[in-house]
Protein backbone atom coordinates (compact mmCIF):
# COMPACT_ATOMS: atom_id res chain seq x y z
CA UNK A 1 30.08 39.94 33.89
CA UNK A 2 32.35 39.20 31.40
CA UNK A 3 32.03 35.65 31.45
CA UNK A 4 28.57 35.50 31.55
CA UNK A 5 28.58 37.35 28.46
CA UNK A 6 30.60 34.94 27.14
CA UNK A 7 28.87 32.09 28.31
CA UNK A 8 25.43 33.19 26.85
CA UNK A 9 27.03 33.70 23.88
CA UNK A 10 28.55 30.33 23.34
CA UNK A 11 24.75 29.18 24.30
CA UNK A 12 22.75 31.29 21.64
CA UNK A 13 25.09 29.91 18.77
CA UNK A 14 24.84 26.26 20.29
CA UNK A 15 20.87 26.79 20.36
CA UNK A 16 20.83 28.63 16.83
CA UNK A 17 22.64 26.21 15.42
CA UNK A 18 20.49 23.46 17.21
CA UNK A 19 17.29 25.08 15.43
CA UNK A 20 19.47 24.99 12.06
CA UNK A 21 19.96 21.73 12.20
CA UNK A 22 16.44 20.74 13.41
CA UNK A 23 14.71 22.71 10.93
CA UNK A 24 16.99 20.92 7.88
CA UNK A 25 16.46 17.71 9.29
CA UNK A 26 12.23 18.27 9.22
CA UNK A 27 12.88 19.65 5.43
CA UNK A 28 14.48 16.77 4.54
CA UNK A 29 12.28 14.42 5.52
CA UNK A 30 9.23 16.11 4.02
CA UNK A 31 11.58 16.27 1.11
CA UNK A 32 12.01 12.55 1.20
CA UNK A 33 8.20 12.08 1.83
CA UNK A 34 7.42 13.97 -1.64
CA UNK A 35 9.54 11.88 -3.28
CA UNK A 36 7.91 8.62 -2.25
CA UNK A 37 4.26 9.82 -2.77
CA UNK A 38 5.68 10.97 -6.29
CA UNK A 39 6.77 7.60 -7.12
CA UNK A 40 3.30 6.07 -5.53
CA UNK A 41 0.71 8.29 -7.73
CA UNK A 42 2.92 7.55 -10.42
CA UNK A 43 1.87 4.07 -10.48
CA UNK A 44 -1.66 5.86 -12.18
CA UNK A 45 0.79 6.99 -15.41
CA UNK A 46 2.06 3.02 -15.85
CA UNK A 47 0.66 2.12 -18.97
CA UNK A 48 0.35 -1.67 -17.46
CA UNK A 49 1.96 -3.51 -14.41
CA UNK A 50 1.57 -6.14 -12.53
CA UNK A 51 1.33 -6.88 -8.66
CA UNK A 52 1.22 -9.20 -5.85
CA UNK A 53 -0.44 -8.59 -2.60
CA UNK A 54 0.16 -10.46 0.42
CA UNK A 55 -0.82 -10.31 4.29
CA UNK A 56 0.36 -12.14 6.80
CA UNK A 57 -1.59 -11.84 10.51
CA UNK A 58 0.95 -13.43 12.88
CA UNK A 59 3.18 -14.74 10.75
CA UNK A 60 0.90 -17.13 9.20
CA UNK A 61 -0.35 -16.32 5.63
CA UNK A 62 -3.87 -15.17 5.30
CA UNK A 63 -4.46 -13.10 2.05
CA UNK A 64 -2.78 -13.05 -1.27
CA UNK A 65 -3.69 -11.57 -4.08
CA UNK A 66 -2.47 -11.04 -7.99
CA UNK A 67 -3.58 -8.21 -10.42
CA UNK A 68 -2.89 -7.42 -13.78
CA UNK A 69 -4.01 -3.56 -15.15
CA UNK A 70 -3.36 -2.72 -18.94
CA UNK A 71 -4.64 1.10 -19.70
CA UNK A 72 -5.24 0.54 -23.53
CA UNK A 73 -7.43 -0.90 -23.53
CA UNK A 74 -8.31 -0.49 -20.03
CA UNK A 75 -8.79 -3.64 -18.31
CA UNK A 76 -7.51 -5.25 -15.05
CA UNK A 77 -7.50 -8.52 -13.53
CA UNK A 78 -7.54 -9.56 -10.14
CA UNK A 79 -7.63 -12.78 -8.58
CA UNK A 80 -7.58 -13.20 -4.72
CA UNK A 81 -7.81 -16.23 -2.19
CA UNK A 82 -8.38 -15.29 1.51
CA UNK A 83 -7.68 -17.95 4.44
CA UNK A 84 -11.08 -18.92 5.92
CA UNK A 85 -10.08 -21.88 7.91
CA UNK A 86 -7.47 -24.37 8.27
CA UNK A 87 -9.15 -26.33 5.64
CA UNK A 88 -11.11 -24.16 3.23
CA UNK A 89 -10.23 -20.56 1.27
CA UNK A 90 -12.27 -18.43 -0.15
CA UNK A 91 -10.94 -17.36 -4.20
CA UNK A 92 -12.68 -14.81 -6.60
CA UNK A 93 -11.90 -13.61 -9.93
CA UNK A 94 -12.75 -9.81 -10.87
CA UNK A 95 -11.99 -7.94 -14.08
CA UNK A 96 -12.82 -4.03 -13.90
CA UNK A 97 -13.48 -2.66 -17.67
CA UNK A 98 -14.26 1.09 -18.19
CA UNK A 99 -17.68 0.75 -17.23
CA UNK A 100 -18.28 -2.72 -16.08
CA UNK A 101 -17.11 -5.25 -13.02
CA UNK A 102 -17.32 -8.78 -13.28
CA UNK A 103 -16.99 -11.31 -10.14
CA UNK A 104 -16.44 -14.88 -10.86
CA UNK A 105 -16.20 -17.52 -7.91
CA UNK A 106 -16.39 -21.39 -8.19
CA UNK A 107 -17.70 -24.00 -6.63
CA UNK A 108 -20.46 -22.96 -7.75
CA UNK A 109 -19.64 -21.14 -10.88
CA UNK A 110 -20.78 -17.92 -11.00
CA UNK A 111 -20.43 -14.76 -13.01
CA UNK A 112 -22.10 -11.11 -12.02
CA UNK A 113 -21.60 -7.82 -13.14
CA UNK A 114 -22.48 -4.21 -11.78
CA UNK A 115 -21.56 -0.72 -12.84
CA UNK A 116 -19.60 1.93 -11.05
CA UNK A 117 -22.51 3.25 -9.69
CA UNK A 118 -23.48 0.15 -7.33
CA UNK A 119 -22.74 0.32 -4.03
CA UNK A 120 -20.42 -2.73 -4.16
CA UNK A 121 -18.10 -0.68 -6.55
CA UNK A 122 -16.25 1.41 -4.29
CA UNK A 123 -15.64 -1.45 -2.02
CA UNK A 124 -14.02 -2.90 -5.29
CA UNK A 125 -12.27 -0.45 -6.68
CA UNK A 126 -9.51 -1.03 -3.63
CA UNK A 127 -8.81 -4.04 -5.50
CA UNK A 128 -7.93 -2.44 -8.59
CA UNK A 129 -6.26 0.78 -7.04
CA UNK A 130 -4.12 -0.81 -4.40
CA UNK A 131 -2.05 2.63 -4.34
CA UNK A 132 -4.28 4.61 -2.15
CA UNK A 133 -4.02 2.36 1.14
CA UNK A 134 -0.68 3.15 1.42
CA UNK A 135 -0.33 6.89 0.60
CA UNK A 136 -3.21 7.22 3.52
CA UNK A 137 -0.17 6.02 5.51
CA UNK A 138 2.21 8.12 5.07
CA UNK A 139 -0.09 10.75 6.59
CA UNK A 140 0.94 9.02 9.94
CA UNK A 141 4.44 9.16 9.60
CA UNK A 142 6.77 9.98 12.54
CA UNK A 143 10.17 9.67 11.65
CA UNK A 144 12.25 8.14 8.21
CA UNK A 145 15.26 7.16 7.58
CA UNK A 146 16.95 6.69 4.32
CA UNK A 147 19.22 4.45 2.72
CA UNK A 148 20.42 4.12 -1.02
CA UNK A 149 22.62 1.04 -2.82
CA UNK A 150 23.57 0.02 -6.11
CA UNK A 151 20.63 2.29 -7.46
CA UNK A 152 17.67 1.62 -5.19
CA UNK A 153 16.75 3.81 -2.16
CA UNK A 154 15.26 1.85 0.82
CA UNK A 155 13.01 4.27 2.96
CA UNK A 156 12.23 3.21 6.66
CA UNK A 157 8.98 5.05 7.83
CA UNK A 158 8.24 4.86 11.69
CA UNK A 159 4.54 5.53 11.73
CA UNK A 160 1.92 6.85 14.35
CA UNK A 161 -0.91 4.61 15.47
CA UNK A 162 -3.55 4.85 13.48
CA UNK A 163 -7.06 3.07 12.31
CA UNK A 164 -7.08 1.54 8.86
CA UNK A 165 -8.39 -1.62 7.32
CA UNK A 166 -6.81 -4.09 5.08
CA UNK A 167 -8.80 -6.40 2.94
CA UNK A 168 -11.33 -6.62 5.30
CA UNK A 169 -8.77 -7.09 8.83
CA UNK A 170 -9.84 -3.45 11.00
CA UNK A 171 -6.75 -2.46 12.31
CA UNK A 172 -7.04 -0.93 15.74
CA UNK A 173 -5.11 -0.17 19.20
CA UNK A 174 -2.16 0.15 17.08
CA UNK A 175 1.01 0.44 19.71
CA UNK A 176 3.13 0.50 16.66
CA UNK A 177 3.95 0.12 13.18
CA UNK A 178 6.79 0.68 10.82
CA UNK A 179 7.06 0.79 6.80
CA UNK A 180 9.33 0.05 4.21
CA UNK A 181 9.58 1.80 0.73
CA UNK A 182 12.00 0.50 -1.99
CA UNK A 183 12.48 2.60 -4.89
CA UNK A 184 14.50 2.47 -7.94
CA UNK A 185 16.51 6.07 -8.77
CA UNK A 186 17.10 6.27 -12.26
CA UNK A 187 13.69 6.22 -13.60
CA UNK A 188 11.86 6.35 -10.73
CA UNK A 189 9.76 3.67 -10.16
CA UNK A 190 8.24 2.20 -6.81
CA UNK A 191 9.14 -1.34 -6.46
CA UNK A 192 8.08 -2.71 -3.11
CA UNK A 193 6.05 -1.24 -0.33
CA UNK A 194 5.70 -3.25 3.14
CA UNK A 195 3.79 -2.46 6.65
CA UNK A 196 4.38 -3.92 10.15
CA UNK A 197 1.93 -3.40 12.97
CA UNK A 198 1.93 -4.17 16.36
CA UNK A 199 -1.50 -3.96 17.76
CA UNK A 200 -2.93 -4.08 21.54
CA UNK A 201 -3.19 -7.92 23.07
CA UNK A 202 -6.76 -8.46 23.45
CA UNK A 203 -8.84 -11.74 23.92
CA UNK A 204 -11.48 -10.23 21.11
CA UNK A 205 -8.24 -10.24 18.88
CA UNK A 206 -7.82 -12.87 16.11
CA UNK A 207 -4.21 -11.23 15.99
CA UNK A 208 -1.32 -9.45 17.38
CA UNK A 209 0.23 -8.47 14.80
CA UNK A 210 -0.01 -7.49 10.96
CA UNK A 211 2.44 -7.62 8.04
CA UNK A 212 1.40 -6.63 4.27
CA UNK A 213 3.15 -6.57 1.11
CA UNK A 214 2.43 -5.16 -2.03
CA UNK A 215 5.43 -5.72 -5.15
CA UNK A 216 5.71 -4.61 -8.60
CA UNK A 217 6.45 -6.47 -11.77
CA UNK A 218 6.46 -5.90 -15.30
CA UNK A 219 5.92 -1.90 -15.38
CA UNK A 220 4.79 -0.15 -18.94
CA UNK A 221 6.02 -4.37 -20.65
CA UNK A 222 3.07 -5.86 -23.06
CA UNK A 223 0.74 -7.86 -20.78
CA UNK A 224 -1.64 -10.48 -22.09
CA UNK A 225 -5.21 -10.09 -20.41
CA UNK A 226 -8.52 -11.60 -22.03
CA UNK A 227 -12.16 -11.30 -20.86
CA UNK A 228 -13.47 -14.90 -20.69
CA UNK A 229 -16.38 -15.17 -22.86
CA UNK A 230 -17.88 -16.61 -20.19
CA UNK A 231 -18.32 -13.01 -18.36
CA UNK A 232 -20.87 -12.58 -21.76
CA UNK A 233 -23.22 -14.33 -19.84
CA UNK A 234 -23.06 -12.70 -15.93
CA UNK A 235 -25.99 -11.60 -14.37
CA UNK A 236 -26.38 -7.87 -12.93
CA UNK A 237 -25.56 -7.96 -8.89
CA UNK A 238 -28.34 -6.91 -7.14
């Protein structure tokens, strides 16, 4: 009797200090997860920035896009070219004021505005806030790991499947997908973000498999952006 005493003893501490240890490990994650959406919204507060955009579907280059966002005065720029065919791309110019949008293409050249209130603008304004794709994500995440050298912290995210879109590529039957957070520590400022997904083989499937980038440059430096006078002239979108 004695020993079985014992021996349920010795396996109540081993499962108590199981829990202990479980428990810490879920608190530090969400710990870790705080800290990375801090460092995301915080991208709002930047005075300016700028940022590349890139997606890859696999492992051939099919979007990229540059943006440049001053808040006084508020304007942003943001030029994109998306992979249509071998042979052709598709490029357009956008520059979101504090109450107008302007769209420029070539060939031919074109100019349009529309207010915040068209129907256009929300599909838009993804261009401009970039920020909120990727804090949807971390909604799904399963598991992170941590890293930290010479003053950045590398976060590795192992998500959930899940059903987002990308600059127009849907992304579902996810099997898998991992993401990558670089931050530097001292101030805290988010330098890199990256996704990987593995999706379900399927002959309706352009694609396999997804990577996207997103990088920071130039946070809260002077930043040269001009409204062409040629935007003077765009017509209202219909």
């Amino acid at each position: 009797m004695g020993t079985y005493l014992k021996y349920a003893i010795v396996v109540g501490i081993w499962a108590l200090l199981f829990g202990a240890s479980f428990y810490w490990m879920t608190s530090r994650e969400e710990e870790q997860l705080l800290v990375i959406q801090k460092a995301i919204n915080n991208v709002e507060d930047w005075q300016s920035y700028q940022s590349k955009q890139t997606v890859w579907a696999d492992d051939e280059q099919v979007f990229e896009m540059h943006s440049k966002t001053r808040l006084n005065p508020d304007l942003t720029q943001v030029s994109s070219k998306a992979k249509l065919t071998e042979t052709e791309d598709f490029t357009v110019e956008m520059f979101f004021s504090s109450d107008v949008i302007y769209l420029h293409t070539e060939n031919p050249e074109t100019w349009k505005k529309a207010d915040y209130t068209h129907p256009v603008a929300g599909e838009l304004e993804g261009s401009r806030e970039p920020t909120k794709f990727w804090l949807r994500l971390l909604k799904y995440t399963e598991q992170i790991k941590r890293q930290s050298e010479n003053g950045i912290q590398h976060y590795s995210l192992k998500l959930k499947p899940f059903r987002e879109e990308v600059h127009g590529m849907r992304l579902e039957d996810v099997t898998g997908a991992t993401m990558e957070i670089w931050l530097n520590e001292q101030p805290l400022v988010l330098q890199k973000m990256k996704v990987h997904v593995e999706l379900k083989p399927s002959i309706t499937k352009i694609f396999n498999q997804m990577d996207y980038l997103i990088e920071f440059s130039d946070v809260n430096q002077p930043i040269e952006i001009e409204l062409p006078s040629a935007a003077e002239k765009a017509e209202k979108l219909q």
